[in-house]
Protein backbone atom coordinates (compact mmCIF):
# COMPACT_ATOMS: atom_id res chain seq x y z
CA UNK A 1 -24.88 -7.61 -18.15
CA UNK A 2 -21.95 -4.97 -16.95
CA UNK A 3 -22.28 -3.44 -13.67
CA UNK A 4 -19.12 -1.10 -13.82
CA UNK A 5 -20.51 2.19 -13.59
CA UNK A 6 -17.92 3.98 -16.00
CA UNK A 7 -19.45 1.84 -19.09
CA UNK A 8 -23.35 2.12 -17.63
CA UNK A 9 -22.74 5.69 -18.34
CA UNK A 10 -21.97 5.63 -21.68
CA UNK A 11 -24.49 5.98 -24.48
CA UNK A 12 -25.19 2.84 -26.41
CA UNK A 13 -23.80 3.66 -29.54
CA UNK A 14 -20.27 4.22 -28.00
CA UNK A 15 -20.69 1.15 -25.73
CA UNK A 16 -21.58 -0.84 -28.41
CA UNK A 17 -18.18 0.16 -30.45
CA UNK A 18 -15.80 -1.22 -27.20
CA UNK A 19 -18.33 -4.23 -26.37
CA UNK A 20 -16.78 -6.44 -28.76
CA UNK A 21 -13.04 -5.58 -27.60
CA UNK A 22 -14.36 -5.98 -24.10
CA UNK A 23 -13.30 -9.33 -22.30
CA UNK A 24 -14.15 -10.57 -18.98
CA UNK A 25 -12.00 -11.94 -17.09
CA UNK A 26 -11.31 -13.14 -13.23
CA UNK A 27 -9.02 -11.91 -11.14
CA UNK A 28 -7.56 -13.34 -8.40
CA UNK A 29 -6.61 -11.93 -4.56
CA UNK A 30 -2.76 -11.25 -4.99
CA UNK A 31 -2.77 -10.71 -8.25
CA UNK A 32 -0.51 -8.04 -9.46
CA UNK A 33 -1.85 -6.12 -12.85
CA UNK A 34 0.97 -3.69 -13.01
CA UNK A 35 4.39 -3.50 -11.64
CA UNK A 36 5.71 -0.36 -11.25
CA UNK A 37 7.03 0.87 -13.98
CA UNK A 38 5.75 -1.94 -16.23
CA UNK A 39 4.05 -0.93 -19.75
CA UNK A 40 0.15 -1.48 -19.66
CA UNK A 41 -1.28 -3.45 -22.18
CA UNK A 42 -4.41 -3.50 -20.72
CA UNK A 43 -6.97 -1.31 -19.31
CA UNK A 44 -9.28 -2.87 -16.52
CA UNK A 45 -13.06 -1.91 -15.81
CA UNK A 46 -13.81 -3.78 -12.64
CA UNK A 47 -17.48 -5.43 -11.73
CA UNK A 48 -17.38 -6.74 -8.21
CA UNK A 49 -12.93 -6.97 -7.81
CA UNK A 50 -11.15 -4.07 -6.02
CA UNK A 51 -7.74 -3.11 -7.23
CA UNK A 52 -5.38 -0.95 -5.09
CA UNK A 53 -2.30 1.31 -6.60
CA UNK A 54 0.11 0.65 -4.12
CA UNK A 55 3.72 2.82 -3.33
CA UNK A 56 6.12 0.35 -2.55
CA UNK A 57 9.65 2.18 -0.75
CA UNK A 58 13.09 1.33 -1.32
CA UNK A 59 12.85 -0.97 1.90
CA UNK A 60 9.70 -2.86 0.81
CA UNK A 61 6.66 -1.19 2.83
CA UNK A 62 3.53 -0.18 1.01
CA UNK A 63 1.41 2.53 1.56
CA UNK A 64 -2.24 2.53 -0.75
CA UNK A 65 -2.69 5.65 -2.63
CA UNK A 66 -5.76 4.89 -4.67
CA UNK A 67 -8.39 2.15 -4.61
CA UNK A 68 -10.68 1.11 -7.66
CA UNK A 69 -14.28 -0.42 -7.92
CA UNK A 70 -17.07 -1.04 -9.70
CA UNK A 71 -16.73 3.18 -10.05
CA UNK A 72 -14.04 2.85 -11.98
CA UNK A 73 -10.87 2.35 -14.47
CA UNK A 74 -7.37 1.22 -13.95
CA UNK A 75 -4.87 1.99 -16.20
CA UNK A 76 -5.95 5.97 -16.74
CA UNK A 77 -1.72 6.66 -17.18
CA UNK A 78 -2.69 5.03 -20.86
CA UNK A 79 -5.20 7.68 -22.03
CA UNK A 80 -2.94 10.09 -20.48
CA UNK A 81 0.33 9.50 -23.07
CA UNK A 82 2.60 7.51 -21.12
CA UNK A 83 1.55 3.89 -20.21
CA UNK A 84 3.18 3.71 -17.16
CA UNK A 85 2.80 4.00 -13.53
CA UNK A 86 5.54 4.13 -10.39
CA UNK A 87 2.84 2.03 -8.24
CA UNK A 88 2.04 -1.34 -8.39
CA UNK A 89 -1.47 -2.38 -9.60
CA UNK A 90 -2.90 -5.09 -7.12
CA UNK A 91 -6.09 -7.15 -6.62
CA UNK A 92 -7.06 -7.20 -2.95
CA UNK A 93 -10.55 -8.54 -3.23
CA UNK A 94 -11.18 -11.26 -5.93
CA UNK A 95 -14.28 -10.83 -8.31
CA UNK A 96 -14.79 -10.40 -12.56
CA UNK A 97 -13.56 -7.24 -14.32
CA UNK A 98 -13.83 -6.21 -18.10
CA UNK A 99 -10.46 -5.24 -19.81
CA UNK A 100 -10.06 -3.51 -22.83
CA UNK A 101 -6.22 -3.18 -24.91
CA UNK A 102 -4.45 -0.10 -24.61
CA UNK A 103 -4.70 0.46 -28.03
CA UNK A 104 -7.91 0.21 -28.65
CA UNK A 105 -8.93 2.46 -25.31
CA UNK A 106 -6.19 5.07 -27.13
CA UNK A 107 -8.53 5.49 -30.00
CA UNK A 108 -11.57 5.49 -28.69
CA UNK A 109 -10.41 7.99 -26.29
CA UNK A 110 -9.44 10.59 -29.50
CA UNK A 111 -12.08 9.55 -31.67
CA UNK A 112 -15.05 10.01 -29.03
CA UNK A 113 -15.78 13.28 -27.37
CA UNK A 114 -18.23 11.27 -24.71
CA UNK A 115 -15.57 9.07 -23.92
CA UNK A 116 -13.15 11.29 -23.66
CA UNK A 117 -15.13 13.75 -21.48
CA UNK A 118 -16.14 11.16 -18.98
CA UNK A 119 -12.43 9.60 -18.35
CA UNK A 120 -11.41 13.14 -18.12
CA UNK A 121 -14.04 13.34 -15.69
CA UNK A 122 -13.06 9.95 -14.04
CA UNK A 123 -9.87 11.12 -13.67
CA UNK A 124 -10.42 14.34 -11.64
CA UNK A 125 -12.95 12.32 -9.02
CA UNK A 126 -9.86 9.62 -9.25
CA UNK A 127 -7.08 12.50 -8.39
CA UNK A 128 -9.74 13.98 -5.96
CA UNK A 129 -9.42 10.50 -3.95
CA UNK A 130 -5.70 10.34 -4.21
CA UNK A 131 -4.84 13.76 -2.56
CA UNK A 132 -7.54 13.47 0.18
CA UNK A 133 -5.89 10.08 1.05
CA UNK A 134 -2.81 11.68 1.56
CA UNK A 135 -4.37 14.40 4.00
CA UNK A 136 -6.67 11.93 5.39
CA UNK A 137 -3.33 9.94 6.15
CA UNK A 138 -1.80 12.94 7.93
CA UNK A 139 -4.87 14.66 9.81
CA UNK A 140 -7.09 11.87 11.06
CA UNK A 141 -6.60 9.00 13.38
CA UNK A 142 -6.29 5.51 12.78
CA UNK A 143 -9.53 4.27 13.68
CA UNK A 144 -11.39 7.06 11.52
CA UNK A 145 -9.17 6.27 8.95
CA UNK A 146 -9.51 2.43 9.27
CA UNK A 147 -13.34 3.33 9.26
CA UNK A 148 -13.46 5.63 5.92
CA UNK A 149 -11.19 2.92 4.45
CA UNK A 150 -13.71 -0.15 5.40
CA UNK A 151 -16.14 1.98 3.45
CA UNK A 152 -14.34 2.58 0.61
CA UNK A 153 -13.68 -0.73 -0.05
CA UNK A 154 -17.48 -2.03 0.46
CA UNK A 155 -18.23 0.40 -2.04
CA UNK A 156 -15.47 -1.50 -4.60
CA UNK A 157 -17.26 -4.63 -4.03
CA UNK A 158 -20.58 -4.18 -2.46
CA UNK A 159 -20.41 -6.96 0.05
CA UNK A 160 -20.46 -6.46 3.87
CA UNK A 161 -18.22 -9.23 5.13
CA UNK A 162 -14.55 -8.67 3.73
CA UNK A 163 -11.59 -11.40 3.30
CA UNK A 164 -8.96 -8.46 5.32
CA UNK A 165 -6.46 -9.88 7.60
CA UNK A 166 -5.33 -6.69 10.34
CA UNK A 167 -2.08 -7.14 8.77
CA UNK A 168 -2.94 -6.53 5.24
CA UNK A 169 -5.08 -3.28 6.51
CA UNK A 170 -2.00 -1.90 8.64
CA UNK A 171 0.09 -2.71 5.39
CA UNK A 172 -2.56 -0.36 3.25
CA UNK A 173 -2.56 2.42 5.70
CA UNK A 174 0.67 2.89 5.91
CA UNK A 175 0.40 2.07 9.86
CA UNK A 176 2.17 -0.34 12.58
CA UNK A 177 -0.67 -3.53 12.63
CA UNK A 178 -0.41 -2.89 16.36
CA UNK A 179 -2.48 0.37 15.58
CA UNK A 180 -4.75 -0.96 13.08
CA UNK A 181 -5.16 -3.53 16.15
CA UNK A 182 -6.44 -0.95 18.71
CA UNK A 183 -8.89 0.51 16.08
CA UNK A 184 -10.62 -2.34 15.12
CA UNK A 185 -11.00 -3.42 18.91
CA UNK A 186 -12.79 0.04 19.16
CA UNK A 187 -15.26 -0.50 16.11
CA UNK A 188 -15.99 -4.26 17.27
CA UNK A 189 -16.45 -3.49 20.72
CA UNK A 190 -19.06 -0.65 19.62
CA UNK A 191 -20.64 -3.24 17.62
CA UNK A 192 -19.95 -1.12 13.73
CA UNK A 193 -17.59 -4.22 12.86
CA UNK A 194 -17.05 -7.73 13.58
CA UNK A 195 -13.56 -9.19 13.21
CA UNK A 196 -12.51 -13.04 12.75
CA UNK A 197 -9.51 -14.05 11.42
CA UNK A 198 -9.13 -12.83 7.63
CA UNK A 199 -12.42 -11.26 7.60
CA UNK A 200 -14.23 -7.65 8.51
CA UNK A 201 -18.04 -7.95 8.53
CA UNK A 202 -19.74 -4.46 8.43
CA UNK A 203 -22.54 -4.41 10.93
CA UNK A 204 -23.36 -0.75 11.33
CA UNK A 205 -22.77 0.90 8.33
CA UNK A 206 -24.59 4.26 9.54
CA UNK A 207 -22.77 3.98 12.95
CA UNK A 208 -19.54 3.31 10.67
CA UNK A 209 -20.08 6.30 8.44
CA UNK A 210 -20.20 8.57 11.70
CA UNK A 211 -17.02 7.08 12.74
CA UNK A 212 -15.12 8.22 9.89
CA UNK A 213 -13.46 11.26 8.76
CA UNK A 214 -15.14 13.65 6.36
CA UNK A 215 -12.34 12.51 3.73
CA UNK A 216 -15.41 9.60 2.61
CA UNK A 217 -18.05 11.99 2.79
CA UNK A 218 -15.73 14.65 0.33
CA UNK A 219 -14.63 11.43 -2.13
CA UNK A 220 -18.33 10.65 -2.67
CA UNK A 221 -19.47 14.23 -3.44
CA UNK A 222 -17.34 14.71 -5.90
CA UNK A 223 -17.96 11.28 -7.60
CA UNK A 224 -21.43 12.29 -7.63
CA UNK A 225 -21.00 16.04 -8.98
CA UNK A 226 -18.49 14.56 -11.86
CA UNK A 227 -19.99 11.80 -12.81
CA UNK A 228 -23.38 11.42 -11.54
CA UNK A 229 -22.86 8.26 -9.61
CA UNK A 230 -21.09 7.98 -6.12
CA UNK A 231 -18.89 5.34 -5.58
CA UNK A 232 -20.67 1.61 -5.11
């Protein structure tokens, strides 16, 4: 049984054309799908792993511009004509996904007006997520950032305690750890989060939701008025 959301919503008759070209398959922490620039072969539909696009500069930071759960697809730059990306695709929490070949996601994509119509639809929630990130990253503070972020990625893989080291978080924000730091001192001292060494644990997720920016709040809607579904 599937649990990414993108093929629940599909009729049965489509789903059953891509099941057989559907393969599972694990993925690891660290693992990179994509490099920039690299051609995609594949297309992934994660179950329980979250994948971030990641901007890498000319001097080696990274900044995340776009995370992707159980909600979603990676590798939309293939049913868009050009099979390539300038971020790197990388899996920050481990779990299964299903993957599907760019070729066959390129046909199904022209032969199938429901498929089409709901990666189209994917894709503007997807964008929708991408641009509020990157006024989220200029208007809000760290520690409602760090808290829409926490939430983002328990909706990617529906678990409360999270394998995130401060230093991966600070990388992902875009922010000196020393920041990331502070913020997290705030949410664990107000008893939202509880940090130990390489893990998060969500305690409060209501008093966590309140802490964040409306940027989670406006990501959610729009999943839901798409697509019918909000994220996790």
């Amino acid at each position: 049984m599937y649990i990414n959301q993108l093929l629940t919503a599909l009729s049965g008759s489509v789903y059953s054309r891509l099941e057989p070209c559907l393969q599972t398959c694990s993925l690891e922490s660290g693992q990179i799908i994509y490099e920039a620039n690299e051609t995609m072969e594949f297309a992934y539909f994660p179950n329980r792993a979250m994948i971030s696009l990641v901007s890498i500069m000319e001097d080696g930071a990274t900044t995340e511009i776009g995370i992707i759960g159980n909600e979603g697809m990676v590798g939309l730059p293939i049913i868009l004509g050009s099979p390539r990306s300038l971020s790197r695709a990388i899996v920050q929490v481990p779990g299964d996904s299903l993957r599907i070949g760019a070729q066959v996601l390129q046909d199904e994509f022209r032969e199938s007006e429901e498929f089409k119509n709901l990666l189209l639809l994917y894709t503007q929630a997807f964008l929708t997520q991408v641009s509020q990130t990157a006024a989220c990253n200029r208007q809000h503070n760290i520690e409602e950032r760090l808290a829409r972020w926490l939430l983002s990625v328990h909706d990617c893989v529906l678990e409360d305690e999270l394998p995130l080291t401060q230093e991966f978080v600070a990388n992902m924000l875009g922010v000196r750890r020393s920041g990331v730091t502070i913020a997290a001192n705030a949410l664990q001292k107000a008893g939202i989060i509880q940090y130990r060494r390489g893990k998060i644990t969500i305690l409060n997720h209501q008093a966590l939701e309140a802490t964040s920016c409306e940027c989670y709040k406006l990501v959610q809607s729009e999943f839901i008025r798409l697509l019918g579904f909000r994220r996790g």
